[in-house]
Every structure is written in C-alpha cells, then in structure tokens.
N, C-alpha and C. Protein backbone atom coordinates (compact mmCIF):
# COMPACT_ATOMS: atom_id res chain seq x y z
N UNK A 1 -78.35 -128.32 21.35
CA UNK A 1 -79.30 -129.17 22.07
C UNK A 1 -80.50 -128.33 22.48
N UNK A 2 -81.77 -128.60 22.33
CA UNK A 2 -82.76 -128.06 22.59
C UNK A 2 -83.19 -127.94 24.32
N UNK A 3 -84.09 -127.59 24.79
CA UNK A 3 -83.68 -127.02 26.42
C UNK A 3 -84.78 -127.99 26.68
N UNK A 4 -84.23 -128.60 27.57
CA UNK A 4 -84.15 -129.74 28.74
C UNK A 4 -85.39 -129.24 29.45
N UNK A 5 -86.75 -129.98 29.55
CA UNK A 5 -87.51 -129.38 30.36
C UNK A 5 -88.01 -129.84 31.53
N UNK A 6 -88.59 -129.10 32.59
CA UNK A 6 -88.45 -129.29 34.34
C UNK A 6 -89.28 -130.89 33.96
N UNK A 7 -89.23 -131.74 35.22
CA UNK A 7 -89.80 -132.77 35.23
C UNK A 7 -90.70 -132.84 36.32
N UNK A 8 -92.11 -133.53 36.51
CA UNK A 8 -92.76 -133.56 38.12
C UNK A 8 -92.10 -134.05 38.41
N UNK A 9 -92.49 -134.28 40.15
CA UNK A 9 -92.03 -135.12 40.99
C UNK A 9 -92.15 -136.69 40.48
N UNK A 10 -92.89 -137.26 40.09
CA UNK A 10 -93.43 -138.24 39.67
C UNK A 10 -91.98 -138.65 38.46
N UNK A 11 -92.76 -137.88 37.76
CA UNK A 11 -91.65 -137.98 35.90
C UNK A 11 -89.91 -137.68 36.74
N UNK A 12 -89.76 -137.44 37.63
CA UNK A 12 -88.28 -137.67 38.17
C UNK A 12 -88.28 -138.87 38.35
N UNK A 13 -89.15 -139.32 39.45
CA UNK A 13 -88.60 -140.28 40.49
C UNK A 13 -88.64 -141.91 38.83
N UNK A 14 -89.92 -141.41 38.21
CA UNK A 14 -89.40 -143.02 37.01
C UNK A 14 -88.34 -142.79 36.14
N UNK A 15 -87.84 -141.57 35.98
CA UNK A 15 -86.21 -141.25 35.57
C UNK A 15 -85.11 -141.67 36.08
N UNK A 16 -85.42 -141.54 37.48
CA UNK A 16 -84.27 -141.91 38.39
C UNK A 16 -83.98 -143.39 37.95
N UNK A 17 -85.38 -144.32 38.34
CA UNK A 17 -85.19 -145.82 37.74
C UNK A 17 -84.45 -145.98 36.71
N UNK A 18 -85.42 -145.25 35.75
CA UNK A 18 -84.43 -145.67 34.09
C UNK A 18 -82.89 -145.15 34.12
N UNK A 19 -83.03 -144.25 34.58
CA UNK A 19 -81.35 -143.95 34.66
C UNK A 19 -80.35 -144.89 35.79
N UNK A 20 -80.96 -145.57 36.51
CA UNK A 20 -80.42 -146.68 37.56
C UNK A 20 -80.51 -147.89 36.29
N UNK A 21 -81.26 -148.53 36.07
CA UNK A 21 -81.73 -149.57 35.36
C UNK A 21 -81.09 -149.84 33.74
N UNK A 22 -81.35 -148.38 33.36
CA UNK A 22 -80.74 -148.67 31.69
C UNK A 22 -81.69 -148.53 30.75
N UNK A 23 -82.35 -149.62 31.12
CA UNK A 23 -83.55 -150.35 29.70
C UNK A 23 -84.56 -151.15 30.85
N UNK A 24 -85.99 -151.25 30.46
CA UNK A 24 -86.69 -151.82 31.39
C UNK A 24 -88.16 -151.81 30.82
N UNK A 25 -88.74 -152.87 31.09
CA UNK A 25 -90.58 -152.81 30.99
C UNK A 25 -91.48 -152.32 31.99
N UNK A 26 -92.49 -152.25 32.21
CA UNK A 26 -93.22 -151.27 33.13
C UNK A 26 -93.14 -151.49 34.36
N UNK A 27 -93.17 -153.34 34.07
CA UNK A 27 -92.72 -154.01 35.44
C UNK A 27 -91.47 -153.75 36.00
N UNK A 28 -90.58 -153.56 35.43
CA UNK A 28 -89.22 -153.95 35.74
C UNK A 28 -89.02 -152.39 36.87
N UNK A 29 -89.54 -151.68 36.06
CA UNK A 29 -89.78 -149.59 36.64
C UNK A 29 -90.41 -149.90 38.20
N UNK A 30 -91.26 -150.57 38.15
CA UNK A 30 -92.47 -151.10 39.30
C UNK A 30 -91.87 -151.47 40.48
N UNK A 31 -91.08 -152.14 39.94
CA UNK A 31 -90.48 -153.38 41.17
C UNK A 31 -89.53 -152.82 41.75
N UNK A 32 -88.72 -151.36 40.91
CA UNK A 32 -87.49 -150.02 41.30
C UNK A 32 -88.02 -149.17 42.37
N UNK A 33 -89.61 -149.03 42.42
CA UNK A 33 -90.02 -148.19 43.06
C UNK A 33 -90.40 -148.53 44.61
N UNK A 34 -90.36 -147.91 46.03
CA UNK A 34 -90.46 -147.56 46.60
C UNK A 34 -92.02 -148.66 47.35
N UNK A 35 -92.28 -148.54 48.39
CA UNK A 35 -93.82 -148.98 48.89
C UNK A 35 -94.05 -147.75 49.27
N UNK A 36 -95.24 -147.43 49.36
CA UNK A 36 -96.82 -148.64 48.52
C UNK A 36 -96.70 -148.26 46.77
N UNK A 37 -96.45 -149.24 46.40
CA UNK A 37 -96.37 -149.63 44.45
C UNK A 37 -97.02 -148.55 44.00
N UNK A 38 -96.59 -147.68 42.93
CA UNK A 38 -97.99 -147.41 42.39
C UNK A 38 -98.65 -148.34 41.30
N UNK A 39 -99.88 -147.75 40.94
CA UNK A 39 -100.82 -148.87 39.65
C UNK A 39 -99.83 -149.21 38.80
N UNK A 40 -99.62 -149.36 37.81
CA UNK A 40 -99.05 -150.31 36.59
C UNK A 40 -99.92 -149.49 35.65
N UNK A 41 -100.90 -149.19 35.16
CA UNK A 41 -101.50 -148.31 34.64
C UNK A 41 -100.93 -146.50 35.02
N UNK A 42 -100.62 -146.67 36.06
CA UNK A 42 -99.99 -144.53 36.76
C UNK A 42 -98.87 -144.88 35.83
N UNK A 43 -97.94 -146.08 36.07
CA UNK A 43 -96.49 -145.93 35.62
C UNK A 43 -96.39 -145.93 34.27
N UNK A 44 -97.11 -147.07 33.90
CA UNK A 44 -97.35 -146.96 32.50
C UNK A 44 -98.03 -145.90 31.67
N UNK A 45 -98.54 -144.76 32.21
CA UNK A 45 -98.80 -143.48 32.05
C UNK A 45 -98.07 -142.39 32.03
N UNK A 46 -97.76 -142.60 33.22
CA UNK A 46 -96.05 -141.51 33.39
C UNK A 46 -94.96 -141.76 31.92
N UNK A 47 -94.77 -143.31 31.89
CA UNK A 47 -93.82 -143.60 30.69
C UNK A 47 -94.12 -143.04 29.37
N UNK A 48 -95.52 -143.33 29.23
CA UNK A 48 -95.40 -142.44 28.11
C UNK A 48 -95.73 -141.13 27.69
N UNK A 49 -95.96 -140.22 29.08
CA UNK A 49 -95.70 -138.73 29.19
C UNK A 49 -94.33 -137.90 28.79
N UNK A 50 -93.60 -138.97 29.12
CA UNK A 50 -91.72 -138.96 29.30
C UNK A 50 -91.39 -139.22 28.00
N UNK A 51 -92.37 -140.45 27.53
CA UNK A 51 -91.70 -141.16 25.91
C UNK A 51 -92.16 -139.71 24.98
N UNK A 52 -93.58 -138.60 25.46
CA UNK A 52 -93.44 -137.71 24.34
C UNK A 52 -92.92 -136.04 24.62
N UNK A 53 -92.49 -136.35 26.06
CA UNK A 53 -91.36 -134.99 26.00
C UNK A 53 -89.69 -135.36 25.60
N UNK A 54 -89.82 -136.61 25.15
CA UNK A 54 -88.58 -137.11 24.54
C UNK A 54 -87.25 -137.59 25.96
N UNK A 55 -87.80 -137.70 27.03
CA UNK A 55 -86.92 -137.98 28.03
C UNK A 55 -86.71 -139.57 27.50
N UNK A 56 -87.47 -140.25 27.41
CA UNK A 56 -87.47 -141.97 27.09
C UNK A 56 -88.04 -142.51 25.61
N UNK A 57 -87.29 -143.81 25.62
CA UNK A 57 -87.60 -143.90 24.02
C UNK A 57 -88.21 -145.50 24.29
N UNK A 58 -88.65 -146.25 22.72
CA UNK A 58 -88.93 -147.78 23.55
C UNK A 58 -88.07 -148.72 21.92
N UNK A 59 -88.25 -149.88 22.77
CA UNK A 59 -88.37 -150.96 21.23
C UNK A 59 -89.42 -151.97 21.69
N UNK A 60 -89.92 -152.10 20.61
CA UNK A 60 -91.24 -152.47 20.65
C UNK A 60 -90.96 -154.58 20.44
N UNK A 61 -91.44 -155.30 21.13
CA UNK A 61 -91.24 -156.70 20.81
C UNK A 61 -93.22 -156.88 21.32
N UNK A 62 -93.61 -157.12 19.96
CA UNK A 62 -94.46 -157.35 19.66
C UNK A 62 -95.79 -155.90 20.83
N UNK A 63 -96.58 -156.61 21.33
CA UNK A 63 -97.26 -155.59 22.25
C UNK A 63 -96.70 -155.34 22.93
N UNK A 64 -95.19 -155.60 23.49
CA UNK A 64 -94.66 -155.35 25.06
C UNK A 64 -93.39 -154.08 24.58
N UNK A 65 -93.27 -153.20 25.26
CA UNK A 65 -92.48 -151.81 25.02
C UNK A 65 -90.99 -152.18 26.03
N UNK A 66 -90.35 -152.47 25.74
CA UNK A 66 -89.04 -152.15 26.59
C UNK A 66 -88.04 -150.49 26.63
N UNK A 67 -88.75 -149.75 27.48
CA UNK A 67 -87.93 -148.44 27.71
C UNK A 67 -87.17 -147.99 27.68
N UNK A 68 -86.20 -147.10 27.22
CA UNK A 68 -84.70 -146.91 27.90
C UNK A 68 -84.62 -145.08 27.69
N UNK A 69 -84.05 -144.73 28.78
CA UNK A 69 -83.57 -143.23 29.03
C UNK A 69 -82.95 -142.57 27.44
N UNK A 70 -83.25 -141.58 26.89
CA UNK A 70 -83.03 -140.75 25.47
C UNK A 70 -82.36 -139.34 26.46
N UNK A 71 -82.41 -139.23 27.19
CA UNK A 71 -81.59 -137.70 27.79
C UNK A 71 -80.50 -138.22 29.06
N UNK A 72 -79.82 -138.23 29.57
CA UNK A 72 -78.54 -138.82 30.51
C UNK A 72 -79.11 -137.61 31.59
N UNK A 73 -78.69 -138.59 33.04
CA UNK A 73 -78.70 -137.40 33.87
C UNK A 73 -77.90 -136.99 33.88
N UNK A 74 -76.69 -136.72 33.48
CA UNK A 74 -75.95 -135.66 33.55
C UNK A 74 -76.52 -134.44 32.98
N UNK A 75 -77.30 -134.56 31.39
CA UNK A 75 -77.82 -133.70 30.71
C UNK A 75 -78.86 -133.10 31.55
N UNK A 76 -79.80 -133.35 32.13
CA UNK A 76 -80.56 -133.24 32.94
C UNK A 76 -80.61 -132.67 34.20
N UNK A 77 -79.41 -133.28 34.76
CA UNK A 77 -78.96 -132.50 35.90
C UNK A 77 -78.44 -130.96 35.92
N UNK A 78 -77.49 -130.91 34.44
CA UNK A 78 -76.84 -129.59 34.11
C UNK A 78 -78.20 -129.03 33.95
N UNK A 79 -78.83 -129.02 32.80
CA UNK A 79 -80.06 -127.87 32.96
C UNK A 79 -80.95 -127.65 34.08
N UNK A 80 -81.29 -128.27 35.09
CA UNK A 80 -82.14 -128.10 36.12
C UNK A 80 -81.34 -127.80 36.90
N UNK A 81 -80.20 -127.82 37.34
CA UNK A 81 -79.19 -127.02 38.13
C UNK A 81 -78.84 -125.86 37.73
N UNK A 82 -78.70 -125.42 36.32
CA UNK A 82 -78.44 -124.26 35.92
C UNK A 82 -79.82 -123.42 35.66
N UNK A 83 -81.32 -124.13 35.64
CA UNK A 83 -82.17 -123.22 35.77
C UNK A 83 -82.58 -122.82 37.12
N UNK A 84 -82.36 -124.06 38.46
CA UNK A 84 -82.52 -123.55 39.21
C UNK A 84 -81.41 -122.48 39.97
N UNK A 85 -80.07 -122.49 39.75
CA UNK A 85 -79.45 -121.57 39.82
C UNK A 85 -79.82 -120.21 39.56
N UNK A 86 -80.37 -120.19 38.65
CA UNK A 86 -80.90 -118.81 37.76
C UNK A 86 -81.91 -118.21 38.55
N UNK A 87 -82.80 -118.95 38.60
CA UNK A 87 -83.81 -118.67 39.33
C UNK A 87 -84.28 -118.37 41.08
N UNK A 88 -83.25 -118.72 41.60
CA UNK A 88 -83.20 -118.76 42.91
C UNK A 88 -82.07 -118.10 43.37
N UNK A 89 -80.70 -117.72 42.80
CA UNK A 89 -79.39 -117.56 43.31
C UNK A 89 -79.30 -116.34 42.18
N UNK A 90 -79.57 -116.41 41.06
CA UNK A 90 -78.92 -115.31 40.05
C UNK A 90 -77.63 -115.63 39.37
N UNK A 91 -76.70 -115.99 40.22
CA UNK A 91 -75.11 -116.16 39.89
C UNK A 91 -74.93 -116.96 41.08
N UNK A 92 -73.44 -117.69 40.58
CA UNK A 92 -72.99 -118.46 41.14
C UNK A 92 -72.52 -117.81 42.35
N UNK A 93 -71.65 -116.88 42.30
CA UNK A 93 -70.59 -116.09 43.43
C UNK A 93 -72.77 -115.90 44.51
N UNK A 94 -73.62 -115.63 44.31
CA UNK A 94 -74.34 -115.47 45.23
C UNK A 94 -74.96 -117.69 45.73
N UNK A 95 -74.56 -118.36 44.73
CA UNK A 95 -75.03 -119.54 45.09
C UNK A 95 -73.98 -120.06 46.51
N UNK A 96 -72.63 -119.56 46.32
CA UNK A 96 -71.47 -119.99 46.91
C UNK A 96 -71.88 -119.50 48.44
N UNK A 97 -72.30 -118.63 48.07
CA UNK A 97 -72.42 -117.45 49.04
C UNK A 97 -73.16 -117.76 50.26
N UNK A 98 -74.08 -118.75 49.82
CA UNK A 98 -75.28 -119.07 50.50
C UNK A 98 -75.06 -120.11 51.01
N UNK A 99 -74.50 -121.00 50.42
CA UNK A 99 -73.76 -122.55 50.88
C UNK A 99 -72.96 -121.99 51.64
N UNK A 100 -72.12 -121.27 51.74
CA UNK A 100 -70.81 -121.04 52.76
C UNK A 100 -71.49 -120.00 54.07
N UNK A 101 -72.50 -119.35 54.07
CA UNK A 101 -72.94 -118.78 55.53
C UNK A 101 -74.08 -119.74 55.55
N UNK A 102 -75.18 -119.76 55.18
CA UNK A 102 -76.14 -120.81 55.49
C UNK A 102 -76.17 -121.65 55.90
N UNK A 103 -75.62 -122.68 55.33
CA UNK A 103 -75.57 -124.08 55.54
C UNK A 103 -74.75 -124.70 56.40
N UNK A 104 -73.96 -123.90 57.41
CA UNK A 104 -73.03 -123.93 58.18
C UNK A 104 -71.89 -125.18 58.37
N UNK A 105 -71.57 -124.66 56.68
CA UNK A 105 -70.60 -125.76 56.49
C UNK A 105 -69.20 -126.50 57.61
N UNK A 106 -68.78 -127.39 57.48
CA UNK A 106 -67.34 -127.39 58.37
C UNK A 106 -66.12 -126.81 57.63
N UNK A 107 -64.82 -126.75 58.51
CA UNK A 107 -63.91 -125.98 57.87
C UNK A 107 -63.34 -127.10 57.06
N UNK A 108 -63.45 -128.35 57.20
CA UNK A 108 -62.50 -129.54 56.28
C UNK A 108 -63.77 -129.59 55.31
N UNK A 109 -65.02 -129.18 54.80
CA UNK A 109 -66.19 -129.49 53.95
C UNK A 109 -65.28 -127.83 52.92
N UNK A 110 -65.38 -126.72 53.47
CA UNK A 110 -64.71 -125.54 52.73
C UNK A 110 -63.69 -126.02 52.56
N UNK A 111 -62.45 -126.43 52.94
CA UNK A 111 -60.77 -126.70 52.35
C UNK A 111 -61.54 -127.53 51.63
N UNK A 112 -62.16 -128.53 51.14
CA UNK A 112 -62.64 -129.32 50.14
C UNK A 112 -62.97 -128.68 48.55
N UNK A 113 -63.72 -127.61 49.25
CA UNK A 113 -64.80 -126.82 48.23
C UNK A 113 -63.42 -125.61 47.53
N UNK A 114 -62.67 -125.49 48.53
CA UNK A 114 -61.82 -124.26 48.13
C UNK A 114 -60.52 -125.35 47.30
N UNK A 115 -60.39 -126.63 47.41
CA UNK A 115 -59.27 -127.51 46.66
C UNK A 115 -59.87 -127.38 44.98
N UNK A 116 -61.09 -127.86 45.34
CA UNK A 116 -61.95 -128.35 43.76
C UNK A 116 -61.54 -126.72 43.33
N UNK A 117 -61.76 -125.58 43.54
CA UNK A 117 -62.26 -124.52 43.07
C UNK A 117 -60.39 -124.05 42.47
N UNK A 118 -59.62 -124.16 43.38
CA UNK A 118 -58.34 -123.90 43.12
C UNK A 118 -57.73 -125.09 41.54
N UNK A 119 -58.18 -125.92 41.67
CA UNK A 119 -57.84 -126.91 40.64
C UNK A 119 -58.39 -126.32 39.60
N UNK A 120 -59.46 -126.05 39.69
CA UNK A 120 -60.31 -125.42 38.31
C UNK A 120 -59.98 -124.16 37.44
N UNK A 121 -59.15 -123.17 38.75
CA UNK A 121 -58.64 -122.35 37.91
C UNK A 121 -57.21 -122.64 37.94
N UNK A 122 -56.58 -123.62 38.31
CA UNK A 122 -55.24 -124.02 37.52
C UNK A 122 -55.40 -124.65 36.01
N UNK A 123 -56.50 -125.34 36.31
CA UNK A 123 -56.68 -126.05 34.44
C UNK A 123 -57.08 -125.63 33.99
N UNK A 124 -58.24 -124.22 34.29
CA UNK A 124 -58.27 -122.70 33.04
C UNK A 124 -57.48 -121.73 32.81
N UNK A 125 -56.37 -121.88 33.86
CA UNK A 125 -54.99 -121.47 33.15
C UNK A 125 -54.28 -121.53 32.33
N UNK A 126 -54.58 -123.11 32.71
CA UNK A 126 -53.52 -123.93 31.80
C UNK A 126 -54.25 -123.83 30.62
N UNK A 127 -55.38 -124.17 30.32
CA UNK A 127 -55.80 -124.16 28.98
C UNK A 127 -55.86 -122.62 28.16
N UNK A 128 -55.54 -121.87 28.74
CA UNK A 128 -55.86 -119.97 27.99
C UNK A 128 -53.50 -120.07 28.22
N UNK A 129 -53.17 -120.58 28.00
CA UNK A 129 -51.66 -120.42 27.58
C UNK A 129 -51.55 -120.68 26.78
C-alpha cells in the first residue's frame, strides 16, 4: 500500500463525514457539518482535493457526483498514528511512557491498559508456538 498522506484540518473534518455517511453529494457532506455551514463551493472544493490525493472517489449520474471514502479510517488512522508516533514519541515504550506519568491516568484506566497489553502478549505467544 502506498503511504497514506497527512490531511488538513479541513480535508479531515469532510473525511470524518464520508467515513460517518458512506456515500454522499456535496449537500448531503453540508448538512454533516457543524454551524456556521461552510460555502458549497469550499466543500465542493475540498472534495475534490481529496478525490485527487485519492482519499475519495465519485459516480457520476449525469452532472451530479455522488462521493464515497477510497481509504477506511482505520487505514488512515494506522498511518497518522504511526507517523505521529514517530515523530513526537520515537517508540512506543517512550509513547506509554508519557501516557502513564503525564496524563495522570487512574489506577482502574492502567489495570485496563495493563489487561489489553497482557492479552496481546498471550496471543503472540500463542501464535510463535
């Protein structure tokens, strides 16, 4: 897969829609968004900034474009989590690191974080037997 690239603020937030929505026309994006609206012309601009970094694709019924998401946020999420990881933390053991003194987690939020983490290396156990 070719590398997933950062999005504005803007080119997120009409991602977020399409990835809420599915499939949609400019209007349909419009009416997802937030007050005060933006133009119909911004959105319909943004869309097809997105349609040529390949985030969104369309089908065309006559002049009218119906949209739909070409990258999943999951896909999306993994690379911008793993670049911002990179970029800000280095490694994970320093990302952990920072969440667990920083953010002054609770002790039932850590037994949470330390369950998920214990599971994970029981089923990479299990799978390297």
């Amino acid at each position: 897969m070719e590398q997933i690239r950062e999005l504005t603020r803007a080119e997120e937030q009409i991602m977020q829609v399409m990835w809420r929505i599915g499939k949609g026309f400019v209007n349909d994006v419009i009416l997802q968004l937030p007050e005060p609206k933006p133009a119909y012309n911004t959105v319909s601009t943004i869309i097809r900034i997105l349609e040529q970094k390949g985030f969104i694709g369309h089908t065309a019924y006559g002049r009218a474009h119906e949209y739909f998401p070409i990258v999943a946020k999951k896909d999306y999420s993994r690379a911008y989590f793993k670049h911002f990881m990179t970029n800000y933390f280095g490694s994970y053991k320093s990302l952990a690191s920072f969440f667990t003194h920083e953010e002054n987690l609770s002790v039932l939020e850590l037994e949470e974080i330390r369950k998920m983490v214990d599971e994970e290396i029981i089923k990479k156990n299990a799978d390297h037997e």
